[in-house]
C-alpha atoms as a PDB file:
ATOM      1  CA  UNK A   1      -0.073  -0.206 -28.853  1.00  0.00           C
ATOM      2  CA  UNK A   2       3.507  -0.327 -28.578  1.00  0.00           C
ATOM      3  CA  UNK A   3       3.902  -1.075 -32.918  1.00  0.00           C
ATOM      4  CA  UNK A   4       1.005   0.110 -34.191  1.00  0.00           C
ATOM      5  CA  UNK A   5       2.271  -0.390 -37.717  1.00  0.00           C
ATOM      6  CA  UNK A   6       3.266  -3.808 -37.150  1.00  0.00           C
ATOM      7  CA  UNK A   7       6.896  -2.848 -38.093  1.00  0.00           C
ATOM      8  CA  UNK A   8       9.549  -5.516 -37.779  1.00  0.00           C
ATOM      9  CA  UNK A   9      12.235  -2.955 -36.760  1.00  0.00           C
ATOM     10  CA  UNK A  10       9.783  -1.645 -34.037  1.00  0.00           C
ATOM     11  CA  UNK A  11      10.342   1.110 -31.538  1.00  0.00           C
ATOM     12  CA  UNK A  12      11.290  -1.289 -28.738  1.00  0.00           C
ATOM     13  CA  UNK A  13      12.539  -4.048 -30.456  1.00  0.00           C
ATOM     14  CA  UNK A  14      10.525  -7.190 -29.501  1.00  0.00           C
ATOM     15  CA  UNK A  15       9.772  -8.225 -32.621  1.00  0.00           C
ATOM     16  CA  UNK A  16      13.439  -9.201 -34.220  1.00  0.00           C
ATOM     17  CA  UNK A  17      12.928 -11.348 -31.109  1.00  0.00           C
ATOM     18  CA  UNK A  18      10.068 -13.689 -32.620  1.00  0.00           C
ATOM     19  CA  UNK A  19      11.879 -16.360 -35.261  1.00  0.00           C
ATOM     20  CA  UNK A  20       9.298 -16.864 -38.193  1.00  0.00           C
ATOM     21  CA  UNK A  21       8.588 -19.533 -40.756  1.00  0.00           C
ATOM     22  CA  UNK A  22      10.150 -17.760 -44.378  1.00  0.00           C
ATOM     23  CA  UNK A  23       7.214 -19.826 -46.215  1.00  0.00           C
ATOM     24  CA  UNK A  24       3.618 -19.348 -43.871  1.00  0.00           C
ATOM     25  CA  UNK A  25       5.312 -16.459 -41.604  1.00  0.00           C
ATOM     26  CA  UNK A  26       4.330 -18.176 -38.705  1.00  0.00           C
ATOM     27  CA  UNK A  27       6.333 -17.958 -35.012  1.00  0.00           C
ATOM     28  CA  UNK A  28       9.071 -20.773 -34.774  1.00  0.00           C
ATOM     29  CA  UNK A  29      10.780 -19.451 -31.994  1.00  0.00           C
ATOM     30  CA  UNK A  30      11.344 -16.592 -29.206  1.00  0.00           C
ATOM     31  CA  UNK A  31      13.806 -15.269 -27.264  1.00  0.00           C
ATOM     32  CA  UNK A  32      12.509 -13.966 -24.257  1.00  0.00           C
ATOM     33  CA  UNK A  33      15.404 -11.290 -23.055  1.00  0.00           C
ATOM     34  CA  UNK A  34      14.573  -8.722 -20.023  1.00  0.00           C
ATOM     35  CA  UNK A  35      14.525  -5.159 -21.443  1.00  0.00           C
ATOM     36  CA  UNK A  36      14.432  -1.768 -20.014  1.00  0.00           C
ATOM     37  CA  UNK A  37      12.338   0.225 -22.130  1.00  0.00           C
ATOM     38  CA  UNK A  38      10.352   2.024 -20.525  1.00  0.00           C
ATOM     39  CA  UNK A  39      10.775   4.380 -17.631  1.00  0.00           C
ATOM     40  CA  UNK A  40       9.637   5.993 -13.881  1.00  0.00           C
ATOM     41  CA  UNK A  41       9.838   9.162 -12.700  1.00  0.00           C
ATOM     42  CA  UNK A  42       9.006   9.863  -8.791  1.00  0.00           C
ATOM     43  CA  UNK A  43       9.595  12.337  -6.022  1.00  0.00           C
ATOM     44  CA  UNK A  44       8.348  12.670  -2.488  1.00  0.00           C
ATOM     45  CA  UNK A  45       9.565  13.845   0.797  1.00  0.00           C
ATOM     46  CA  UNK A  46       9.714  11.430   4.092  1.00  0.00           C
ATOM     47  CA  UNK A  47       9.464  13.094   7.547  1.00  0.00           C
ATOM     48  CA  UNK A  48      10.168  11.610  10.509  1.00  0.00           C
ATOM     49  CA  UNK A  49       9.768  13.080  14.257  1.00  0.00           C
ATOM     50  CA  UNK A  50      10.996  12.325  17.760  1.00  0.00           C
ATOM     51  CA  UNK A  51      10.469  13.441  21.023  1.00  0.00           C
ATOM     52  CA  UNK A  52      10.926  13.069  24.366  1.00  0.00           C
ATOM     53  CA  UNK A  53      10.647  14.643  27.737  1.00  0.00           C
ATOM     54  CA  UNK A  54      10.388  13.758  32.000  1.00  0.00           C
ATOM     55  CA  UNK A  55       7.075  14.341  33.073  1.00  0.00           C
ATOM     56  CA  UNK A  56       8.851  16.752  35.454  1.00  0.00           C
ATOM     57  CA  UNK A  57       9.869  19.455  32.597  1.00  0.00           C
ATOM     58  CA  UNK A  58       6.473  19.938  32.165  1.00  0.00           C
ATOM     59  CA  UNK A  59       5.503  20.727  35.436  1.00  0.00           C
ATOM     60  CA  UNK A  60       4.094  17.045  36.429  1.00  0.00           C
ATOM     61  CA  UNK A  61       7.301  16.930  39.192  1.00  0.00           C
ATOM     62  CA  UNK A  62       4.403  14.490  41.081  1.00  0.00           C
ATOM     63  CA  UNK A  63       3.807  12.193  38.231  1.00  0.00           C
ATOM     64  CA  UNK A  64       7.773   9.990  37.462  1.00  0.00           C
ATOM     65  CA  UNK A  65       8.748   8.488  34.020  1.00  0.00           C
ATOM     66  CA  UNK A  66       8.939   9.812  30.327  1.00  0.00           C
ATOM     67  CA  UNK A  67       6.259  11.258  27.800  1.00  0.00           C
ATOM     68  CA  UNK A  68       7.821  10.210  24.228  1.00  0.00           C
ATOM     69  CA  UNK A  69       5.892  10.707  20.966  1.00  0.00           C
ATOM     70  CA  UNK A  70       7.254   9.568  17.295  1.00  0.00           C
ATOM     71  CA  UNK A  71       5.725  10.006  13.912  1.00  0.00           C
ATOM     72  CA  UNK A  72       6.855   9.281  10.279  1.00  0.00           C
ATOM     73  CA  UNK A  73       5.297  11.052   7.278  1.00  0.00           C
ATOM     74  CA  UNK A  74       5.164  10.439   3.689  1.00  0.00           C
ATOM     75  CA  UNK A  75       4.426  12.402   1.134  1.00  0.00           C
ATOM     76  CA  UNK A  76       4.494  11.091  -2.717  1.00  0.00           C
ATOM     77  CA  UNK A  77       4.454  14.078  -5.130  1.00  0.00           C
ATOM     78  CA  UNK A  78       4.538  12.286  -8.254  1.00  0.00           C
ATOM     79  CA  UNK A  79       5.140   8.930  -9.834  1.00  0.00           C
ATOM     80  CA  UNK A  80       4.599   9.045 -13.263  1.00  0.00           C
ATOM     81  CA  UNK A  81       5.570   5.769 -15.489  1.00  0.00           C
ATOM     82  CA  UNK A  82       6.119   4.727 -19.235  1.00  0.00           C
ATOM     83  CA  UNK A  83       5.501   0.871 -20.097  1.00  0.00           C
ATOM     84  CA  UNK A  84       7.646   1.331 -23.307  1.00  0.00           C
ATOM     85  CA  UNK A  85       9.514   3.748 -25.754  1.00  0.00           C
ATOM     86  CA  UNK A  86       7.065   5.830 -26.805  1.00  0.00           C
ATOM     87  CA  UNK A  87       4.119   4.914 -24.991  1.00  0.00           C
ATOM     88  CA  UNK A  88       2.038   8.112 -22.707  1.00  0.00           C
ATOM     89  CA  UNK A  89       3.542   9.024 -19.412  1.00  0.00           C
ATOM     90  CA  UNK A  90       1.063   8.036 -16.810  1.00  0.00           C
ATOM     91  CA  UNK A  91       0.754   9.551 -13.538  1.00  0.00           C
ATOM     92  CA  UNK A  92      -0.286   6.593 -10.855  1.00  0.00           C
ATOM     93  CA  UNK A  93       0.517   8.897  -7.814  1.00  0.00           C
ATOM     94  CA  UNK A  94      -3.032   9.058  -5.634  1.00  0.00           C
ATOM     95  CA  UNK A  95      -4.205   5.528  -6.891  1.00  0.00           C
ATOM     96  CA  UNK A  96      -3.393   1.776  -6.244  1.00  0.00           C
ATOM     97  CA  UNK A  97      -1.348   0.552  -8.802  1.00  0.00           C
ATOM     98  CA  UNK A  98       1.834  -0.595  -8.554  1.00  0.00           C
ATOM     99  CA  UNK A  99       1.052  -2.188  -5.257  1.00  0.00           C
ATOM    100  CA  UNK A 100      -0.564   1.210  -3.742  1.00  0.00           C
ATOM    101  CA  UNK A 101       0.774   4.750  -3.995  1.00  0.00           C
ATOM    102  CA  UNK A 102      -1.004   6.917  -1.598  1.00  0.00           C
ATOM    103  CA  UNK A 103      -0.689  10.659  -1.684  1.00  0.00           C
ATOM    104  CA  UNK A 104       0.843  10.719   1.582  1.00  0.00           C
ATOM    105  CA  UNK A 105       1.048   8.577   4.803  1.00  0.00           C
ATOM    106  CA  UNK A 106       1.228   9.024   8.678  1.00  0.00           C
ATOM    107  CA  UNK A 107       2.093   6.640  11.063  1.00  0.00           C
ATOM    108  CA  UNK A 108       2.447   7.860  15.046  1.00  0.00           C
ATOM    109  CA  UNK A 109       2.940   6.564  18.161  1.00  0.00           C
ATOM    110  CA  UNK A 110       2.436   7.715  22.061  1.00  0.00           C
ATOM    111  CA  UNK A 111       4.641   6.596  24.338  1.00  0.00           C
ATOM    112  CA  UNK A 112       4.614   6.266  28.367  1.00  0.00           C
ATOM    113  CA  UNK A 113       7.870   4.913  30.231  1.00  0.00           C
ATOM    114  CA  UNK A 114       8.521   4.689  34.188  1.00  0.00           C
ATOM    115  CA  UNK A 115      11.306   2.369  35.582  1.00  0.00           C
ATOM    116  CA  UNK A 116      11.206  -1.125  34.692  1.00  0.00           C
ATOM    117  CA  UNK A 117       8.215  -0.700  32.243  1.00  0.00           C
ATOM    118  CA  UNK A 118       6.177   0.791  29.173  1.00  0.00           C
ATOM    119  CA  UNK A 119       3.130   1.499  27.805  1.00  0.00           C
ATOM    120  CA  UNK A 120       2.749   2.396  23.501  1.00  0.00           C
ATOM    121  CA  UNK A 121      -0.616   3.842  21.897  1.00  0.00           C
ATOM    122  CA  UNK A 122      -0.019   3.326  18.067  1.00  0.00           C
ATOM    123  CA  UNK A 123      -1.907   5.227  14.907  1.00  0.00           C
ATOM    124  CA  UNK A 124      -1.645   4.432  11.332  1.00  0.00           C
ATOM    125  CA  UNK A 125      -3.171   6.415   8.787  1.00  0.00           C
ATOM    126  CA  UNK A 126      -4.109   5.977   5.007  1.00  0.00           C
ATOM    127  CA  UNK A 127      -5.951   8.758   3.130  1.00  0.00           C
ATOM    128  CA  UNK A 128      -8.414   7.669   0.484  1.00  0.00           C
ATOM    129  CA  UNK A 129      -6.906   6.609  -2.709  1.00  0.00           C
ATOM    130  CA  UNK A 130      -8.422   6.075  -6.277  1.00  0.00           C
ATOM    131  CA  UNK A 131      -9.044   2.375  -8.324  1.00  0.00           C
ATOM    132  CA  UNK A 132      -5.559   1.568 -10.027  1.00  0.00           C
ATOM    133  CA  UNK A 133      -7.773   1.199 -13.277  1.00  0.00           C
ATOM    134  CA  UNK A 134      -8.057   5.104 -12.823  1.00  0.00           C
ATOM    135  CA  UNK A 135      -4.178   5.306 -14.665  1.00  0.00           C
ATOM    136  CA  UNK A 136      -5.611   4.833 -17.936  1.00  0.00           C
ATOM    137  CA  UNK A 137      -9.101   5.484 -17.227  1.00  0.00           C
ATOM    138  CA  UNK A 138      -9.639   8.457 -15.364  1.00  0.00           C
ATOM    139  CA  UNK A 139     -13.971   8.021 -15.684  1.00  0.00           C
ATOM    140  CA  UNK A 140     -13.605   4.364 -15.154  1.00  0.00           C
ATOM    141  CA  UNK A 141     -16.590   2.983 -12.569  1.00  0.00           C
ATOM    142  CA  UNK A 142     -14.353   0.756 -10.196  1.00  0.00           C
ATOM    143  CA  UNK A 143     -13.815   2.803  -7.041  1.00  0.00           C
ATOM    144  CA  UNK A 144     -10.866   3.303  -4.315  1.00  0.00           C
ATOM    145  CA  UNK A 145     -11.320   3.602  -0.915  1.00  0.00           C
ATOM    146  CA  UNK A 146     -12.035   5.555   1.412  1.00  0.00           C
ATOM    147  CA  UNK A 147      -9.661   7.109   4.212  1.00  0.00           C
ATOM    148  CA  UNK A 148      -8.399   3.930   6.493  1.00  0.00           C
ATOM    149  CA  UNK A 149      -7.309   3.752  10.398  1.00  0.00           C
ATOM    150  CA  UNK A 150      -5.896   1.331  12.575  1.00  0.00           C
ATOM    151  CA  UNK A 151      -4.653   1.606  16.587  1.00  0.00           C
ATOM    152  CA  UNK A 152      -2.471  -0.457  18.428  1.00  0.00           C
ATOM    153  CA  UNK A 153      -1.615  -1.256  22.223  1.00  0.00           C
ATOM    154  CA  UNK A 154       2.039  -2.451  23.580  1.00  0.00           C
ATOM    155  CA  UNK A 155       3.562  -2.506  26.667  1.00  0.00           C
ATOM    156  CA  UNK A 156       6.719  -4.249  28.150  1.00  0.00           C
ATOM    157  CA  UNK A 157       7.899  -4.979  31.417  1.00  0.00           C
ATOM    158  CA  UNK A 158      11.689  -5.581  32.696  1.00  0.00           C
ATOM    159  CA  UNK A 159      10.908  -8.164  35.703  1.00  0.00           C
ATOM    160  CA  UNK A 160      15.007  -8.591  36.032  1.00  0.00           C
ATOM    161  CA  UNK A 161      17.725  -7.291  34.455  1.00  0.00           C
ATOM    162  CA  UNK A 162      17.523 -11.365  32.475  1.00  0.00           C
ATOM    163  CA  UNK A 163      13.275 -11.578  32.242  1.00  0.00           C
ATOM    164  CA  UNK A 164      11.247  -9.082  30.255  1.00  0.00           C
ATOM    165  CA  UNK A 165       7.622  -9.882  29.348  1.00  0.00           C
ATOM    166  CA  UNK A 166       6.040  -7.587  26.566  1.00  0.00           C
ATOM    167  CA  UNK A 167       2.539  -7.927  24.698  1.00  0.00           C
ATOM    168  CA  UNK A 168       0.064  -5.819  23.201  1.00  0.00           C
ATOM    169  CA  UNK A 169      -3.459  -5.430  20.928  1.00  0.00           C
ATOM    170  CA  UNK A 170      -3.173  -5.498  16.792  1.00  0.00           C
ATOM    171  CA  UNK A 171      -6.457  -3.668  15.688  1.00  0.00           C
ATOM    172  CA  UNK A 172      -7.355  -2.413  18.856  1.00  0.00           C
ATOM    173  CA  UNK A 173     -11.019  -1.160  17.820  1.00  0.00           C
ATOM    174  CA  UNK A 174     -11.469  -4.415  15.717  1.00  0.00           C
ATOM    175  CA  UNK A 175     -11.450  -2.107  12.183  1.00  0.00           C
ATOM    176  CA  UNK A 176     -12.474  -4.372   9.410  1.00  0.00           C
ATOM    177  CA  UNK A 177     -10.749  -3.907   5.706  1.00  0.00           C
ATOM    178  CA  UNK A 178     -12.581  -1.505   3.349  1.00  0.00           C
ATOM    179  CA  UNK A 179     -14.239  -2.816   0.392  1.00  0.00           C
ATOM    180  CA  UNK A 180     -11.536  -2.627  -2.837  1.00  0.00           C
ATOM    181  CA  UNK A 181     -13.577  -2.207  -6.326  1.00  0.00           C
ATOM    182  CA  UNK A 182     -16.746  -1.272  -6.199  1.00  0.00           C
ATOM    183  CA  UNK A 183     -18.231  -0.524  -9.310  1.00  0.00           C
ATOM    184  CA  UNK A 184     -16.811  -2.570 -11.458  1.00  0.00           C
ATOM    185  CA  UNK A 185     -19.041  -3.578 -14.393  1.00  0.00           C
ATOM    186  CA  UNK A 186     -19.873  -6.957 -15.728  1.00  0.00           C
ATOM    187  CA  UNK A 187     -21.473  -8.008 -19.025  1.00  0.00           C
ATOM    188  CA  UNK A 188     -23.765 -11.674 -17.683  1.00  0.00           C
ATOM    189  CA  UNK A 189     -25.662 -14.111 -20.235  1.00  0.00           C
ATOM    190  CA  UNK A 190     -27.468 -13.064 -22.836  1.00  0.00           C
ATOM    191  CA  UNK A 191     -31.108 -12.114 -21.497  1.00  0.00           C
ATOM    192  CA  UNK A 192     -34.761 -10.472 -23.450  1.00  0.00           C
ATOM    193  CA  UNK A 193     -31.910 -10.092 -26.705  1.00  0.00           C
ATOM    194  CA  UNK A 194     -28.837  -8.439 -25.386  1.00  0.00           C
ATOM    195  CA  UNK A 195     -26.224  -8.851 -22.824  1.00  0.00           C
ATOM    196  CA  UNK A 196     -26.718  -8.084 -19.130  1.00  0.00           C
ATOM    197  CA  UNK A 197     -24.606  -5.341 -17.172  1.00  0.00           C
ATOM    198  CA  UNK A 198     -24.272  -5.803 -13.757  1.00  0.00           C
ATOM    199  CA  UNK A 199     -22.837  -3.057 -11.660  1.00  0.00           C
ATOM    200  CA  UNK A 200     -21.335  -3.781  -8.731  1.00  0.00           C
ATOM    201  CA  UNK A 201     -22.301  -1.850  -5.379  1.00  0.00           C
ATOM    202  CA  UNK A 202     -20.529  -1.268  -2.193  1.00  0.00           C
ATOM    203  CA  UNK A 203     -19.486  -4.750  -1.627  1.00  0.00           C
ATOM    204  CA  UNK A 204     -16.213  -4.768  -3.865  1.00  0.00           C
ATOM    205  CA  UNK A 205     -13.755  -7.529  -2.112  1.00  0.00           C
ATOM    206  CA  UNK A 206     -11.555  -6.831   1.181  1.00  0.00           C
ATOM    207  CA  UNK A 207      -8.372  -7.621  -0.107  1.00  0.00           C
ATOM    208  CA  UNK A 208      -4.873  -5.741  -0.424  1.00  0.00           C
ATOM    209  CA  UNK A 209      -3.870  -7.335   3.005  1.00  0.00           C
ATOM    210  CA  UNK A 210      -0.194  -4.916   2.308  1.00  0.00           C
ATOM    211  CA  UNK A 211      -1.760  -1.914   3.447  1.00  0.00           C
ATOM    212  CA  UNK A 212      -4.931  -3.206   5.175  1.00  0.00           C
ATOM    213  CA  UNK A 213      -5.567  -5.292   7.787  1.00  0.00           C
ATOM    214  CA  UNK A 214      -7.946  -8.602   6.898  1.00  0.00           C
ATOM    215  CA  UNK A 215      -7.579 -10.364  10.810  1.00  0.00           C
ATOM    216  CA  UNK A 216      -9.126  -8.499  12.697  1.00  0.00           C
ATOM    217  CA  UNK A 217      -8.503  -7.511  16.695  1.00  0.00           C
ATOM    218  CA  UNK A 218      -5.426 -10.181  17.824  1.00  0.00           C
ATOM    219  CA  UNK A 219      -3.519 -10.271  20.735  1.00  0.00           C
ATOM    220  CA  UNK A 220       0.516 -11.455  21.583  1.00  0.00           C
ATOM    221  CA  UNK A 221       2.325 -11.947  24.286  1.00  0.00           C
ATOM    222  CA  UNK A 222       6.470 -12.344  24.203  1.00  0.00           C
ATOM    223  CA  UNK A 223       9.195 -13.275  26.988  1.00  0.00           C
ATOM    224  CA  UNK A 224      12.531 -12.605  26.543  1.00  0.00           C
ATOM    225  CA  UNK A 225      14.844 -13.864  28.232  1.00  0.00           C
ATOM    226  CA  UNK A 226      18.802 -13.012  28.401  1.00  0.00           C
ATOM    227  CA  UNK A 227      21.654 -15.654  29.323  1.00  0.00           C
END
């Protein structure tokens, strides 16, 4: 694709890199160099939010402690990418290649603090994103996923100005993975004179533990302690 005349002088200029036989033409050698030829072009806007106020400022003057609540947002506009001079310019934003870009993110958090001690309710949030194989083939079969959430629990306690003890829930409502590639076609043995296709359902596989969690509900428990 990227010399489709089979040029020695090609566009990018991998070929001068292949030593050949003068006689049969075959490959005697390559140097294998790092090259930048091709190129990426993304923008986006990141958003992040604190706040924090004494139960008392909103009227609770009977309940102590602090109300906080934080929240960072991401938002990918594009991110289109060429593999090599004069290849297309492919937009991946919305899909998961390159390791997942989602059309925007959320993560937020809830927080309660009185004294020597705090509680944290934690949301992340993943809208649903298209196959990566949808870059170069926008009516491929394989699917995305769907939209993905996950809660945590943490909480802390100062026992002395030396001891704290701190813990919390990963996965709180024990939210399995979605399924990653459905749909994905197979061609099986040879069966009744021509070649079986096999379309995958639902199932796909649970993978892409970087955005996703594959454990399951998990607890931990911490002590600190200061000298």
């Amino acid at each position: 694709t990227s010399n489709p005349t089979y040029a020695i002088d090609d566009p990018n200029g991998v070929c001068r890199n292949i030593g050949r036989d003068e006689v049969t033409g075959a490959a005697t050698t390559v140097t294998s160099t790092f090259a930048n030829t091709g190129t990426i072009e993304t923008s986006g806007l990141d958003i992040t939010l604190n706040w924090r106020v004494a139960m008392g400022d909103m009227g609770l003057d009977g309940i102590p402690g602090f109300l906080g609540f934080n929240a960072a947002y991401s938002k990918l506009f594009e991110f289109k990418a060429q593999e090599f001079v004069g290849g297309n310019v492919l937009e991946n934003a919305g899909t998961l290649a390159r390791g997942g870009l989602y059309d925007w993110r959320l993560i937020a958090g809830l927080n309660y603090s009185a004294g020597d001690w705090n509680v944290g309710f934690n949301w992340r949030h993943l809208p649903s994103v298209k196959s990566a194989n949808y870059v170069t083939d926008p009516t491929t079969t394989v699917e995305g996923t769907g939209s993905y959430d996950i809660f945590g629990l943490t909480g802390s306690w100062s026992i002395t100005d030396k001891v704290t003890l701190s813990g919390g829930i990963d996965n709180l409502f024990d939210k399995n993975p979605p399924p990653i590639g459905a749909g994905q076609v197979f061609n099986g043995p040879v069966s009744n004179g021509g070649p079986a296709t096999v379309v995958t359902d639902g199932s796909g596989s649970t993978g892409f533990a970087r955005y996703y969690d594959v454990l399951g509900r998990r607890y931990f428990l911490n002590l600190k302690l200061t000298f």
